[in-house]
Protein backbone atom coordinates (compact mmCIF):
# COMPACT_ATOMS: atom_id res chain seq x y z
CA UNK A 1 -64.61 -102.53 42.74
CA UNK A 2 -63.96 -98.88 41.69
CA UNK A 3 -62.67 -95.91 43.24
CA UNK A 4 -65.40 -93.86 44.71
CA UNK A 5 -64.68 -90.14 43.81
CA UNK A 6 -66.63 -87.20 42.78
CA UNK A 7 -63.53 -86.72 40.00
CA UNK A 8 -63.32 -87.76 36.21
CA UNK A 9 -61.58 -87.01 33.65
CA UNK A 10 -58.49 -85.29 33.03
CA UNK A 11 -56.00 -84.51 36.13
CA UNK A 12 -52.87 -82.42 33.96
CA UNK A 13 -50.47 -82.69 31.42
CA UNK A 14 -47.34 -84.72 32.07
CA UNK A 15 -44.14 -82.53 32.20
CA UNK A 16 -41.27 -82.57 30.02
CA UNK A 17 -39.53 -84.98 32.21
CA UNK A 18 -42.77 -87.16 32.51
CA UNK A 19 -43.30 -86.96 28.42
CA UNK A 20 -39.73 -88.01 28.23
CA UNK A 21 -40.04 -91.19 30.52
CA UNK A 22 -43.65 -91.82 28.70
CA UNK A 23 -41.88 -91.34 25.01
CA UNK A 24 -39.24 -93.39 26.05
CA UNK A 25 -41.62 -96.27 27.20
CA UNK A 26 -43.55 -96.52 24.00
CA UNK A 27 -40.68 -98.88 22.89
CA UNK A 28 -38.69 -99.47 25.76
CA UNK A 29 -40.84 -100.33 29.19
CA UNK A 30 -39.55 -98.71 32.52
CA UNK A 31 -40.86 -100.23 35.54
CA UNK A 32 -39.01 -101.07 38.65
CA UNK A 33 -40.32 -103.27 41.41
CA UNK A 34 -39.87 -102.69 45.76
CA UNK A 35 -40.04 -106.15 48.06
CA UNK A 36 -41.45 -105.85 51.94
CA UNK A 37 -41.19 -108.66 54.27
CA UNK A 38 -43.76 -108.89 56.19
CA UNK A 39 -43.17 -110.84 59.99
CA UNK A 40 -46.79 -111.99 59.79
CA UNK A 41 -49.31 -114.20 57.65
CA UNK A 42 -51.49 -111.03 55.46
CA UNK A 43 -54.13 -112.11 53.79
CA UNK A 44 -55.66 -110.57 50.12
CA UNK A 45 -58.28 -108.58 51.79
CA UNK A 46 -56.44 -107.18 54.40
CA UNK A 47 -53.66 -105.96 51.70
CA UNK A 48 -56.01 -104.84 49.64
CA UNK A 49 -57.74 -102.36 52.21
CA UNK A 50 -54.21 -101.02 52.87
CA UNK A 51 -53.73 -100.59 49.38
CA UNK A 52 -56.61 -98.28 48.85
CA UNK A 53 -55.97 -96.34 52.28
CA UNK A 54 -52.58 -95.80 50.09
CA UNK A 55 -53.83 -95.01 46.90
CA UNK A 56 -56.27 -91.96 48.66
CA UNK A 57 -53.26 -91.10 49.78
CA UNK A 58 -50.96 -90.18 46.43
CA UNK A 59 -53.12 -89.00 43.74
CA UNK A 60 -50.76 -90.26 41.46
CA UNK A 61 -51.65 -93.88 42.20
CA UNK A 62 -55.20 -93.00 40.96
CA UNK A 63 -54.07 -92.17 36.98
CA UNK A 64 -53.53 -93.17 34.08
CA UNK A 65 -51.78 -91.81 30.89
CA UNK A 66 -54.03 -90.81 28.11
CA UNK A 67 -51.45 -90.90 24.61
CA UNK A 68 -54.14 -89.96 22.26
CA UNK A 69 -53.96 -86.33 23.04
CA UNK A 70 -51.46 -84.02 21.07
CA UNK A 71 -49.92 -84.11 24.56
CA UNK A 72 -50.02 -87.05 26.60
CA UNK A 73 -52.03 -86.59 30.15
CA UNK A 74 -52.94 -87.69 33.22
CA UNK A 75 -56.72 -88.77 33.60
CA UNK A 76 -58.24 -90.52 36.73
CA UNK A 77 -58.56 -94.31 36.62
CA UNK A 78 -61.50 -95.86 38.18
CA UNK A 79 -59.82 -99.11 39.18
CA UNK A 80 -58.47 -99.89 42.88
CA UNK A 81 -54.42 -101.57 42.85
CA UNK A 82 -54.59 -104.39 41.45
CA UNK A 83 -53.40 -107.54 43.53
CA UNK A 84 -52.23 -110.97 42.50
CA UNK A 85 -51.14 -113.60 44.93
CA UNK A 86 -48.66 -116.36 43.97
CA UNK A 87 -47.70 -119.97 45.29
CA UNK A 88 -46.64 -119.93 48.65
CA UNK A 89 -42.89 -119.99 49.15
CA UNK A 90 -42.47 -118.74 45.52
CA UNK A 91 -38.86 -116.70 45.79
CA UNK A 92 -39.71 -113.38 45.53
CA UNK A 93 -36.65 -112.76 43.68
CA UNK A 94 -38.48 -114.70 40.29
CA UNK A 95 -42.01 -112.65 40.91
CA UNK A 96 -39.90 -109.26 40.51
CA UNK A 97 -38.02 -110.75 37.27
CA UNK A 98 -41.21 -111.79 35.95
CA UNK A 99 -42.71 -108.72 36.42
CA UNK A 100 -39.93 -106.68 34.91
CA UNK A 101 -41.37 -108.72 31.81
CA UNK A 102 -45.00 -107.87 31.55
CA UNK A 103 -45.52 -103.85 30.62
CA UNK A 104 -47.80 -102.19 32.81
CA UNK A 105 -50.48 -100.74 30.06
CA UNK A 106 -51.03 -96.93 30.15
CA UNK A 107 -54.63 -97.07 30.14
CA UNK A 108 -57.24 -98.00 31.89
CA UNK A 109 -55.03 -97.95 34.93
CA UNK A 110 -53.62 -97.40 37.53
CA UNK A 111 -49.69 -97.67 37.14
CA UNK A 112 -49.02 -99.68 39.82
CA UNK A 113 -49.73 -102.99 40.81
CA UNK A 114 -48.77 -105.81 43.94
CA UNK A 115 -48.05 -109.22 44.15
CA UNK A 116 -48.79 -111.01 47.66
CA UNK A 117 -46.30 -114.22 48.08
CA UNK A 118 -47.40 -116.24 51.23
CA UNK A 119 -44.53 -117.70 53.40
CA UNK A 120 -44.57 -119.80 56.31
CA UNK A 121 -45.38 -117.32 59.58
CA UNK A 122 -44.73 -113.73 56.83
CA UNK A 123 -45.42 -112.23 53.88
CA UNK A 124 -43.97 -111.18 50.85
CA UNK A 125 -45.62 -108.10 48.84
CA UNK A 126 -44.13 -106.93 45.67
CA UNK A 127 -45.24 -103.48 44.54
CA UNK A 128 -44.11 -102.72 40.79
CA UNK A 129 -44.70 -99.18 39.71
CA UNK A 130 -44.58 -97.98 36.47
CA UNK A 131 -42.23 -94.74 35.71
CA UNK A 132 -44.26 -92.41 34.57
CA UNK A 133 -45.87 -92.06 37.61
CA UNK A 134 -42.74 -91.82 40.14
CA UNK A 135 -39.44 -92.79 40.98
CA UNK A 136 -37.66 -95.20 43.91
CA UNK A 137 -37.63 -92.77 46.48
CA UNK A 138 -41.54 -91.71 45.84
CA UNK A 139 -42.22 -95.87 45.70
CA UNK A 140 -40.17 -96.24 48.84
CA UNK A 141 -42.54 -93.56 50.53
CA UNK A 142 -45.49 -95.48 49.13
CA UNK A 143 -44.04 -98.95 50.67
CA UNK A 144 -43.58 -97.64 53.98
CA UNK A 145 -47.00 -95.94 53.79
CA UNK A 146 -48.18 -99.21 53.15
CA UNK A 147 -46.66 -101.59 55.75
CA UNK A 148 -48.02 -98.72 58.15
CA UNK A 149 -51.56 -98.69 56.85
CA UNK A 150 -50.91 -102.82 57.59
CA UNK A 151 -49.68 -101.93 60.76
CA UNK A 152 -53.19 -99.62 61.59
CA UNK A 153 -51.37 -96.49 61.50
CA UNK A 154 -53.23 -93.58 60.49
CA UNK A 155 -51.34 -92.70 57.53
CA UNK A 156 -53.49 -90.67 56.10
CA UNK A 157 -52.73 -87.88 59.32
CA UNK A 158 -48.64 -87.20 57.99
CA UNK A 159 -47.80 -84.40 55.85
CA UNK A 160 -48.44 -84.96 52.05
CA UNK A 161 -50.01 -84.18 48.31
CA UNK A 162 -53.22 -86.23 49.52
CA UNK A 163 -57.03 -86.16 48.25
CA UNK A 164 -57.16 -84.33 45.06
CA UNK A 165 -54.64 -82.11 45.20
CA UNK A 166 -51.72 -83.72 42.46
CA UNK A 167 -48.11 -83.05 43.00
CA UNK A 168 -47.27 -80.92 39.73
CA UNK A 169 -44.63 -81.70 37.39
CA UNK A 170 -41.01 -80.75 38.76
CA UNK A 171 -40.27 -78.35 35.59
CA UNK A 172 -43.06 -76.48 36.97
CA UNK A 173 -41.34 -76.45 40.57
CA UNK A 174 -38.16 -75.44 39.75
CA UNK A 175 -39.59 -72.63 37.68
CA UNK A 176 -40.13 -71.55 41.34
CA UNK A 177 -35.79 -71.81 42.35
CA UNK A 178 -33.38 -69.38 41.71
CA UNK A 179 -32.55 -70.34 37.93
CA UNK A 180 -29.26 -67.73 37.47
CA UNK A 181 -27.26 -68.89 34.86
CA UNK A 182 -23.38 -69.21 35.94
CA UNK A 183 -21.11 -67.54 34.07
CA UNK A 184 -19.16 -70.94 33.38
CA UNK A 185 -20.88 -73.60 32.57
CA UNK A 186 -19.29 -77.28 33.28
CA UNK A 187 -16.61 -78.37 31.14
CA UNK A 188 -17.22 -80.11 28.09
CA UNK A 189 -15.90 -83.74 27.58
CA UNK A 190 -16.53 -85.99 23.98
CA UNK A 191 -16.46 -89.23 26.08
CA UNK A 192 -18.52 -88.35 28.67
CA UNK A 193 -21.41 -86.43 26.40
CA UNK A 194 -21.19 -89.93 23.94
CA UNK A 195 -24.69 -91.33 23.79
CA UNK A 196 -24.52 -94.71 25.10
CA UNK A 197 -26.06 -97.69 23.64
CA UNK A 198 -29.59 -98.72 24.20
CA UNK A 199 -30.58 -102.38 24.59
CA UNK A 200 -34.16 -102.58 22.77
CA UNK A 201 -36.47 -103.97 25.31
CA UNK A 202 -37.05 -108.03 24.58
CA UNK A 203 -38.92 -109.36 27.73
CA UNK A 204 -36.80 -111.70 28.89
CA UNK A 205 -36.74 -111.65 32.45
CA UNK A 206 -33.41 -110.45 34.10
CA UNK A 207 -31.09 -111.62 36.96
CA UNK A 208 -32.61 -110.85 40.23
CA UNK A 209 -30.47 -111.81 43.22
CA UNK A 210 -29.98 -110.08 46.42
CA UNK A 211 -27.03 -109.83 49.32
CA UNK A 212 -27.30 -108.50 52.58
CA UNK A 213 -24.87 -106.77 54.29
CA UNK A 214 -24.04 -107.92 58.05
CA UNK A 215 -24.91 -105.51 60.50
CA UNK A 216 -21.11 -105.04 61.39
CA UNK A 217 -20.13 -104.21 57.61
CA UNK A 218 -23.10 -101.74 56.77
CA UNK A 219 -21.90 -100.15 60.14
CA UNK A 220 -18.03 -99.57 59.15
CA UNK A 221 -19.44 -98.69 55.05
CA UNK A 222 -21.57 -95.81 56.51
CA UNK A 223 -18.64 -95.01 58.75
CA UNK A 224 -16.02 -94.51 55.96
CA UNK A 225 -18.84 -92.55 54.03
CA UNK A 226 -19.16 -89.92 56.63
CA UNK A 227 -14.98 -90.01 56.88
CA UNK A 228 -14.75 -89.74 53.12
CA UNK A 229 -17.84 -87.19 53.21
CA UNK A 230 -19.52 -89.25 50.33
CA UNK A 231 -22.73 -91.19 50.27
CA UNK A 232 -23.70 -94.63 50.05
CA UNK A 233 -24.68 -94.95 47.01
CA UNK A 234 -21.29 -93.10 45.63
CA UNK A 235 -19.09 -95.69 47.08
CA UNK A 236 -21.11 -98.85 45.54
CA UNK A 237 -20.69 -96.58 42.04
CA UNK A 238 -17.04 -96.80 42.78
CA UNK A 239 -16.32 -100.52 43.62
CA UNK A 240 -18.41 -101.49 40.88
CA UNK A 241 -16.53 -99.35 38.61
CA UNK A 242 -13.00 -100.79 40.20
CA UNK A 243 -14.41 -104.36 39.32
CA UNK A 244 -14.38 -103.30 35.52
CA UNK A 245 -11.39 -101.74 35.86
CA UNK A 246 -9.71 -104.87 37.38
CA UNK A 247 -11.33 -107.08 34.51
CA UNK A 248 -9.65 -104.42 32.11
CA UNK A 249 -12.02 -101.83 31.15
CA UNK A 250 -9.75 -98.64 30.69
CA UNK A 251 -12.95 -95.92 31.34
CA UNK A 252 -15.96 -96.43 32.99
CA UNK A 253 -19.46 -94.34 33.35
CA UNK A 254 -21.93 -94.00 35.91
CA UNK A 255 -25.14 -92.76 35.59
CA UNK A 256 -26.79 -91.69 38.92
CA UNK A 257 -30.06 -90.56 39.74
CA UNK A 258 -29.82 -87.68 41.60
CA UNK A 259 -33.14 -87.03 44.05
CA UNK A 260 -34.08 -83.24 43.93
CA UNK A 261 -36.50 -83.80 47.29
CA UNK A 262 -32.81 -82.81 48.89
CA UNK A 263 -30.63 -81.69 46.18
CA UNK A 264 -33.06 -78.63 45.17
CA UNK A 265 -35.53 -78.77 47.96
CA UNK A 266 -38.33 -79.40 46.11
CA UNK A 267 -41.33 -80.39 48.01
CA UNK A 268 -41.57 -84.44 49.07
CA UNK A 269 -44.34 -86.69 47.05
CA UNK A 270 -45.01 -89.52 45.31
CA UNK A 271 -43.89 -88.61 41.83
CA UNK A 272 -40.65 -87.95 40.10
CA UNK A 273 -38.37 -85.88 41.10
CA UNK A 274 -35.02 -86.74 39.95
CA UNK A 275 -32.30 -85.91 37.71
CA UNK A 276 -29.56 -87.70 36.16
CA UNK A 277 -25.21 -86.96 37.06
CA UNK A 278 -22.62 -89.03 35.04
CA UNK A 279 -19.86 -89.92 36.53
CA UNK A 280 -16.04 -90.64 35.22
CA UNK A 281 -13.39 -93.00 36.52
CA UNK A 282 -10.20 -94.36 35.14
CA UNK A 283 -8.05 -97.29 35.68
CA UNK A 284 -5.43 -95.54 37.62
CA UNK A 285 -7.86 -93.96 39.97
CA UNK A 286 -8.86 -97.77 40.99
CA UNK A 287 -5.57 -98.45 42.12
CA UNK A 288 -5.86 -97.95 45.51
CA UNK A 289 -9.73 -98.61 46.09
């Protein structure tokens, strides 16, 4: 069943960040998947009308990448989200590995597509996107968009880039920022600047395990972040880094994404919208971690 839309054809180019994560795909595929548990039994149909509700919603659910341009581009895919349903009970932990092993093609589109894992009394729905399109915090907004459209919320009534109207590429937005050039730029460090090493794509599937956090331990980790004035995210950097440290690596780097929704105040959508920061740590700052 196709999308009906008065649309066709080409929507824009990708930006330089988008051609970047599209040039880098060719070889190596980028796709990252979100899980939602679901305290009820949903059925295909049912996820599958909240999936198109959805997919009005963010334009860029509705593409696909045309490479046989001089410059790669959007263009408007016909098809709805596509939806698979495994076994029942199937963990979802092995549906997101296996899906980290099957590329999601560029064309015909779109670049996203679900998995539905029925559980006794819930639900499991896997949503993999591919990169080009967006990034976790954009595919977090569409998974909460979702669970509400499953919930009957109007979802379609909040703020966002919805109908026709495509978010544009974030080059183009912070064209828009105040781009003065400070008169020192950062310092300049070999070790940190060294490429690192890139593991050529193979399809096997990865490790995919999960831990939660008692309710009492996320409570006293977001407490010390506030204390420390740092975020979630930086302290799980750092006691990852102080396990290589303790297992005798002398230097370790990070790289984080950094979300510009809050770090520039670019507009919220579903697209990317992130940069990355590399972090440095030695062994005598995990002394005391």
């Amino acid at each position: 069943m196709s999308i009906s839309h008065t649309h066709t054809g080409s929507v824009r180019d990708l930006g330089a960040f988008e051609r970047t994560i599209d040039l880098y795909m060719r070889r190596n595929p980028v796709q990252f998947s979100l899980v939602a548990e679901i305290d009820r039994e949903v059925s295909e149909q049912i996820l599958a009308r909240a999936l198109r509700d959805v997919q009005a919603r963010h334009p860029l659910l509705r593409v696909s990448v045309d490479r046989k341009a001089p410059q790669a581009r959007y263009r408007w895919a016909e098809s709805p989200i596509r939806v698979d349903t495994a076994a029942e009970g199937t963990p979802w932990q092995a549906v997101v590995a296996g899906e980290q092993t099957r590329p999601i093609a560029t064309e015909p589109g779109p670049l996203v597509r679900t998995v539905l894992i029925p559980a006794e009394a819930s639900s499991f729905i896997v949503l993999t996107f591919a990169h080009q399109i967006t990034d976790g915090t954009g595919g977090m907004r569409v998974l909460a968009d979702l669970v509400a459209a499953l919930d009957g919320d109007e979802v379609h009534g909040r703020t966002s880039s919805s109908g026709w109207d495509v978010p544009p590429s974030q080059e183009d937005l912070l064209l828009a920022l105040d781009t003065t050039v400070p008169p020192v730029g950062p310092p300049q460090n070999d070790l940190m600047n060294a490429p690192g090493k890139l593991t050529p794509y193979t399809a096997r599937a990865p490790h995919v395990s999960a831990l939660a956090l008692q309710g009492g331990l996320t409570a006293r980790l977001v407490t010390r972040c506030h204390a420390e004035n740092v975020s979630v995210h930086a302290a799980l950097c750092a006691a990852a880094s102080t396990v290589f440290h303790r297992a005798g690596r002398r230097r370790v780097r990070v790289l984080s994404p950094i979300d510009l929704r809050r770090a520039a105040g670019l507009p919220d959508a579903v697209a990317n919208r992130f940069a990355g920061a590399r972090t440095e740590s030695q062994t005598s700052q995990a002394e005391n971690f």
